[in-house]
N, C-alpha and C. Protein backbone atom coordinates (compact mmCIF):
# COMPACT_ATOMS: atom_id res chain seq x y z
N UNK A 1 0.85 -1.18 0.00
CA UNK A 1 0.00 0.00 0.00
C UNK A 1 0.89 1.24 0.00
N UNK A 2 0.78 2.30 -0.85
CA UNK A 2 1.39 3.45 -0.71
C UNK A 2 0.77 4.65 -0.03
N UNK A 3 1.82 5.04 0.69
CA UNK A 3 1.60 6.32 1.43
C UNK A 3 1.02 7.75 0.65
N UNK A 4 -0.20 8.12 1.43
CA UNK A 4 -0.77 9.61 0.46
C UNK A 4 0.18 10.30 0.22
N UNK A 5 1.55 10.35 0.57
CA UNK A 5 2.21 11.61 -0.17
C UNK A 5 2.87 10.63 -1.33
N UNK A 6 3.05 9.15 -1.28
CA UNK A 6 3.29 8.89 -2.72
C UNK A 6 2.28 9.08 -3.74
N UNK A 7 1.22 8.64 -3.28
CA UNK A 7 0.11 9.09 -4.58
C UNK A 7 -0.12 9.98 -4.79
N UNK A 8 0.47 11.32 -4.04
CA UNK A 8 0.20 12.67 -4.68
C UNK A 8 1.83 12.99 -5.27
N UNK A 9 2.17 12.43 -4.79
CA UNK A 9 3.60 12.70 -5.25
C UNK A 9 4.23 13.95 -5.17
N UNK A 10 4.33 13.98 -2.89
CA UNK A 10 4.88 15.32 -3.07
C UNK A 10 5.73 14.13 -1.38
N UNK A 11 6.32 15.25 -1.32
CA UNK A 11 7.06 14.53 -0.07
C UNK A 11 6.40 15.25 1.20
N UNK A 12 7.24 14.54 2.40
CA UNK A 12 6.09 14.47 3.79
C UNK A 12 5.95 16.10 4.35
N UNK A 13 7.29 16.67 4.09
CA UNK A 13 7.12 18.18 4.61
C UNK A 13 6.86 19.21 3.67
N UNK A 14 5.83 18.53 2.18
CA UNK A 14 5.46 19.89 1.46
C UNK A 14 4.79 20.91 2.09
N UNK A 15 4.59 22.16 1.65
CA UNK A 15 4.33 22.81 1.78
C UNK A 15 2.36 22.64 1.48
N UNK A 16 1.74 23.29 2.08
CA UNK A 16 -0.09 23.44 2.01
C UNK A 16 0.00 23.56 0.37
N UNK A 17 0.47 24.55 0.22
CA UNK A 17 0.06 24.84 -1.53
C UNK A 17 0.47 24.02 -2.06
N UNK A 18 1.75 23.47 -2.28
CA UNK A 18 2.86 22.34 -2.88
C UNK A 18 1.32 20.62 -2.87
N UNK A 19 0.57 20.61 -1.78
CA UNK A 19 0.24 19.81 -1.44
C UNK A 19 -1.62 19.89 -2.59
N UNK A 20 -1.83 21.12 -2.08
CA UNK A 20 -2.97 21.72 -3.34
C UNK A 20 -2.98 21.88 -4.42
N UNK A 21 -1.41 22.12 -5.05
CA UNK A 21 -1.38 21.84 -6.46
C UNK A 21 -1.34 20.34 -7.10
N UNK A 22 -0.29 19.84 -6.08
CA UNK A 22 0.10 18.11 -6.11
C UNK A 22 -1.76 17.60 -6.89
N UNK A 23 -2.44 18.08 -5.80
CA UNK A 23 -3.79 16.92 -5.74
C UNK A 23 -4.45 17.69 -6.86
N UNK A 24 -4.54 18.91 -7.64
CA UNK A 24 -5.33 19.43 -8.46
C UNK A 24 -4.58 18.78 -9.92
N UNK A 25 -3.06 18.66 -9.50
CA UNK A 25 -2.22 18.13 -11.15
C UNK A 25 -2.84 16.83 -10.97
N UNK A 26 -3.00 15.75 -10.26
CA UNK A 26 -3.43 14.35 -9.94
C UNK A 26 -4.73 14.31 -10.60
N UNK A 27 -5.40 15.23 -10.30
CA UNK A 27 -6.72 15.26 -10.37
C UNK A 27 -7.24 15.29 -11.92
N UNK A 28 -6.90 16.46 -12.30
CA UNK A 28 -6.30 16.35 -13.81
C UNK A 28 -5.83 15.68 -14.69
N UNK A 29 -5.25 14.62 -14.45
CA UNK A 29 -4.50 13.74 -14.60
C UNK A 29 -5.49 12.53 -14.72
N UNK A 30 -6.26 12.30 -13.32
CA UNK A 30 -6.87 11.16 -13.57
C UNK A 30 -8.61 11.32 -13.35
N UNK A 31 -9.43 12.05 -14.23
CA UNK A 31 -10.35 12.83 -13.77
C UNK A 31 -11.52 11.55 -13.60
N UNK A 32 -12.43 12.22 -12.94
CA UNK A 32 -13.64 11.02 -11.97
C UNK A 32 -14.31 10.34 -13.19
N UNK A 33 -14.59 10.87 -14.46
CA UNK A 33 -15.27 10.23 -15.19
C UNK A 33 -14.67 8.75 -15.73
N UNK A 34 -13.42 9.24 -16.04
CA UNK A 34 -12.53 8.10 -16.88
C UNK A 34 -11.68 6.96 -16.05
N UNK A 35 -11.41 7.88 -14.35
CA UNK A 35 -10.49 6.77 -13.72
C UNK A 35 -11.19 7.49 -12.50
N UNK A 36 -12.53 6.05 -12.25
CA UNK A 36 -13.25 6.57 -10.62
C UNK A 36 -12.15 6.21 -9.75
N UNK A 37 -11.73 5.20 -9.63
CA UNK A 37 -11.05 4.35 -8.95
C UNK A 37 -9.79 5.47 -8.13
N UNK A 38 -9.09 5.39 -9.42
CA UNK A 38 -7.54 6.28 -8.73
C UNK A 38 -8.29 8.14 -8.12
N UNK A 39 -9.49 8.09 -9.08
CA UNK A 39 -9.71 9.18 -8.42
C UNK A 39 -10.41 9.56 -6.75
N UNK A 40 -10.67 8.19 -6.59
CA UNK A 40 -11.49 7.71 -5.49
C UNK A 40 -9.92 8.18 -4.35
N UNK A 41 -8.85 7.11 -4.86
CA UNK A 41 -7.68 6.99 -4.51
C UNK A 41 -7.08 8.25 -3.96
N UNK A 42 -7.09 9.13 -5.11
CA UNK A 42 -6.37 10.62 -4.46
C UNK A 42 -7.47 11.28 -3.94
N UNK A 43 -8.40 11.39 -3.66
CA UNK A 43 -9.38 12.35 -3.00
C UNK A 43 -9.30 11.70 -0.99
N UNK A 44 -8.61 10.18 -1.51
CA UNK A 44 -8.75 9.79 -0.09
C UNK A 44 -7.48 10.48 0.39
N UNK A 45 -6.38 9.90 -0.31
CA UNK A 45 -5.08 10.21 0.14
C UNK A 45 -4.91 11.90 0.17
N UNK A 46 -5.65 12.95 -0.33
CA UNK A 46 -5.61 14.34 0.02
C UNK A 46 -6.54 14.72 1.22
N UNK A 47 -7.34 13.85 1.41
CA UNK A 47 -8.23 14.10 2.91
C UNK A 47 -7.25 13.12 3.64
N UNK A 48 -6.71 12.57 3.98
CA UNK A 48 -6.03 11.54 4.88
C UNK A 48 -4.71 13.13 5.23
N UNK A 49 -3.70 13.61 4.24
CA UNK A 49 -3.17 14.52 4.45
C UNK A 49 -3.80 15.59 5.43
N UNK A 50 -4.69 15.60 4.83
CA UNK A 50 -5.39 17.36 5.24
C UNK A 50 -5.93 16.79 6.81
N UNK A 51 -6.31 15.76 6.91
CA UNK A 51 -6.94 16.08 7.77
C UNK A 51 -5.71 15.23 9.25
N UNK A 52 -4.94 14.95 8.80
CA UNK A 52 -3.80 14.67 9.52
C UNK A 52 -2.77 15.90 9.86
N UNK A 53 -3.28 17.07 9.13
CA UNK A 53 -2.39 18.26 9.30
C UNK A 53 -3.24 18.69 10.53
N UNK A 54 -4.86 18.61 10.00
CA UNK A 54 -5.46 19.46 11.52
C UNK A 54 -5.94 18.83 12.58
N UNK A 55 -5.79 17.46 12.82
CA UNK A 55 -5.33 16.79 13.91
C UNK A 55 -3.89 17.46 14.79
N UNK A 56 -2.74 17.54 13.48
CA UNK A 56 -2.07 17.91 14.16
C UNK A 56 -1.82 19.28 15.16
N UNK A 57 -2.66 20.35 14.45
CA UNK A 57 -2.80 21.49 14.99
C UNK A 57 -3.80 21.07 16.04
N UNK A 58 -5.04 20.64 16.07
CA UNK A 58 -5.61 20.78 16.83
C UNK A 58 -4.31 20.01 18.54
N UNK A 59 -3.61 19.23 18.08
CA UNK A 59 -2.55 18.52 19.31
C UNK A 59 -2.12 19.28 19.38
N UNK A 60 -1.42 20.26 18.86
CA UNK A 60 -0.47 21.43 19.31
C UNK A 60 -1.18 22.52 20.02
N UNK A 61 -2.40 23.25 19.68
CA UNK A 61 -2.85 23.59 20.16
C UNK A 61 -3.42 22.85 21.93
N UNK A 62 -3.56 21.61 21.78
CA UNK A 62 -4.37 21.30 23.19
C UNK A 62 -2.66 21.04 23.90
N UNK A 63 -1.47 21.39 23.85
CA UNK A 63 -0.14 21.37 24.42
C UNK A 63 -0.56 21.97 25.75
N UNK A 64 0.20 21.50 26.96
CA UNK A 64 0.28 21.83 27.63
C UNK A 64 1.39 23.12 28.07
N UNK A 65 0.86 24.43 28.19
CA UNK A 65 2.49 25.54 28.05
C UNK A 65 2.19 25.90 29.48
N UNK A 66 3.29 25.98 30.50
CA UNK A 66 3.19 26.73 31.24
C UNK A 66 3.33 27.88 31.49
N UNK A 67 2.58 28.29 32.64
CA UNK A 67 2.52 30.28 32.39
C UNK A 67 3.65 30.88 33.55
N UNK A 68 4.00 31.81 32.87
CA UNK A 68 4.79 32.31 33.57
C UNK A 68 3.99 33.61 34.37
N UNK A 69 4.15 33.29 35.94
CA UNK A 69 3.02 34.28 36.12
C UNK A 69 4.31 34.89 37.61
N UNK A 70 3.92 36.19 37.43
CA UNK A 70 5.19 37.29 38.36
C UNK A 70 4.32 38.02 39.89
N UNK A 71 4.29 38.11 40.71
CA UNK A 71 3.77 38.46 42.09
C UNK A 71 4.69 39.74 42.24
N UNK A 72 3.96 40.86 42.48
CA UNK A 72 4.35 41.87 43.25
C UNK A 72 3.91 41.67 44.94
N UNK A 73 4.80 41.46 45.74
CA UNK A 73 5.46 40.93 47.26
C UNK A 73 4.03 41.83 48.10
N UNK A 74 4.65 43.56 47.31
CA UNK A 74 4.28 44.32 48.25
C UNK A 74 2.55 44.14 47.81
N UNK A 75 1.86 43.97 46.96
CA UNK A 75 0.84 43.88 46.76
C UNK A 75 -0.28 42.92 47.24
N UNK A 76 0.68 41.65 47.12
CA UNK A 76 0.47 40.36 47.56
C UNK A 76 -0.15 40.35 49.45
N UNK A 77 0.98 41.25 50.33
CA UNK A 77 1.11 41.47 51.30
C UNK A 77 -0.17 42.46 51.65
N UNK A 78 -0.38 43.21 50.93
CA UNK A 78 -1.78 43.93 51.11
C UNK A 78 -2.89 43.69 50.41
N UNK A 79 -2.91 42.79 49.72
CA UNK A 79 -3.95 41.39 49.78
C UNK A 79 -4.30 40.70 50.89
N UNK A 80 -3.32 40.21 51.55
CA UNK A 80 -3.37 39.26 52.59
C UNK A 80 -3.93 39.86 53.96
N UNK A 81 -3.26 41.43 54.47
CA UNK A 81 -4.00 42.36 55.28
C UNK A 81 -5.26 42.41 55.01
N UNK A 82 -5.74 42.68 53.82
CA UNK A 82 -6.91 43.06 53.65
C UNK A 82 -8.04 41.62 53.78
N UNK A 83 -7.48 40.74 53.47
CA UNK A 83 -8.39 39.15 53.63
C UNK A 83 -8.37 39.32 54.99
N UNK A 84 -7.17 39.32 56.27
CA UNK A 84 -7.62 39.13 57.25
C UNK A 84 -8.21 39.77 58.15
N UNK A 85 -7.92 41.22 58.02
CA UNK A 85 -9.21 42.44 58.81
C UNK A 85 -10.40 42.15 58.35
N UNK A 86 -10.94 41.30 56.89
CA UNK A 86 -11.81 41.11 57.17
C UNK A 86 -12.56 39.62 57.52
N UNK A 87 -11.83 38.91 57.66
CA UNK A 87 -11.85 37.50 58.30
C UNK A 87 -11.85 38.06 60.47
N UNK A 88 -11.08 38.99 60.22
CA UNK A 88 -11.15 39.34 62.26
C UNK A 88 -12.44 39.24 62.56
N UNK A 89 -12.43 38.19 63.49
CA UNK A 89 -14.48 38.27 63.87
C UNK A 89 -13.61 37.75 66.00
N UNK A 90 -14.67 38.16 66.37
CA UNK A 90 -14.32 38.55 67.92
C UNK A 90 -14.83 36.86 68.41
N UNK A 91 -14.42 36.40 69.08
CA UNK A 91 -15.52 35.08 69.87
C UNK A 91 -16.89 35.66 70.31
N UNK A 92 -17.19 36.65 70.70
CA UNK A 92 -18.04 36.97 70.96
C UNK A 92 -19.12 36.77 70.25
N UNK A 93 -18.51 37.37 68.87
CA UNK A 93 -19.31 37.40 67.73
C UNK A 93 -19.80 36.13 66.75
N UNK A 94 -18.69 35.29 67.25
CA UNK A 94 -18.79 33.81 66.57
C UNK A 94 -19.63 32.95 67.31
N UNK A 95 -19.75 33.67 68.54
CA UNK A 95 -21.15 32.70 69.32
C UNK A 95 -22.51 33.59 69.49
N UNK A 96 -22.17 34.52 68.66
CA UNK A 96 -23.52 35.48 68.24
C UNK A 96 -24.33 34.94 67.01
N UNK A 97 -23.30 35.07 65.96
CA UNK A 97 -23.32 34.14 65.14
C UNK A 97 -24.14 32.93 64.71
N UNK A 98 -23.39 31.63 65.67
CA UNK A 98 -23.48 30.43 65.84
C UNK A 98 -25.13 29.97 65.97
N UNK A 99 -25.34 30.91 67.22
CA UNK A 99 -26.43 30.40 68.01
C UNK A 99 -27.64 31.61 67.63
């Protein structure tokens, strides 16, 4: 069995266009009326390409990148003041509260 880039007859790292002309000269070449068969042939082997390219993007895209993420100290620190003045609750108040 030959590989879709032999039946289009382009190699594995053509280029998109290189790969669109490949299948339109093929096509031409062996048109649906006269040769269903091979034409059956390259319409598979140009969707088997194509759609093995956006598999691949879609994997690159779902990559895992980590973020680079930066903390200002002093900001951070008056974040944390500010969570706990308002977290300060009295016992008093927590059995006011409660009950």
């Amino acid at each position: 069995m030959t590989s879709p880039y032999d039946r289009l007859g382009i190699a594995p790292d053509a280029t998109p266009a290189q790969l669109k002309a490949a299948y339109h000269a093929k096509l031409r070449e062996f048109p649906a009326h006269s040769h269903p068969e091979e034409f059956k042939a390259i319409r598979s082997a140009y969707d088997a390409i194509r759609n093995g390219e956006a598999a691949k993007a879609d994997d690159d895209f779902l990559q895992f990148r980590p973020l680079e993420v930066s903390f200002d100290s002093e900001q951070l620190q008056q974040l944390r003041q500010k969570v706990l003045s308002q977290l300060a609750i009295s016992v008093d108040d927590l059995i006011r509260e409660t009950f």
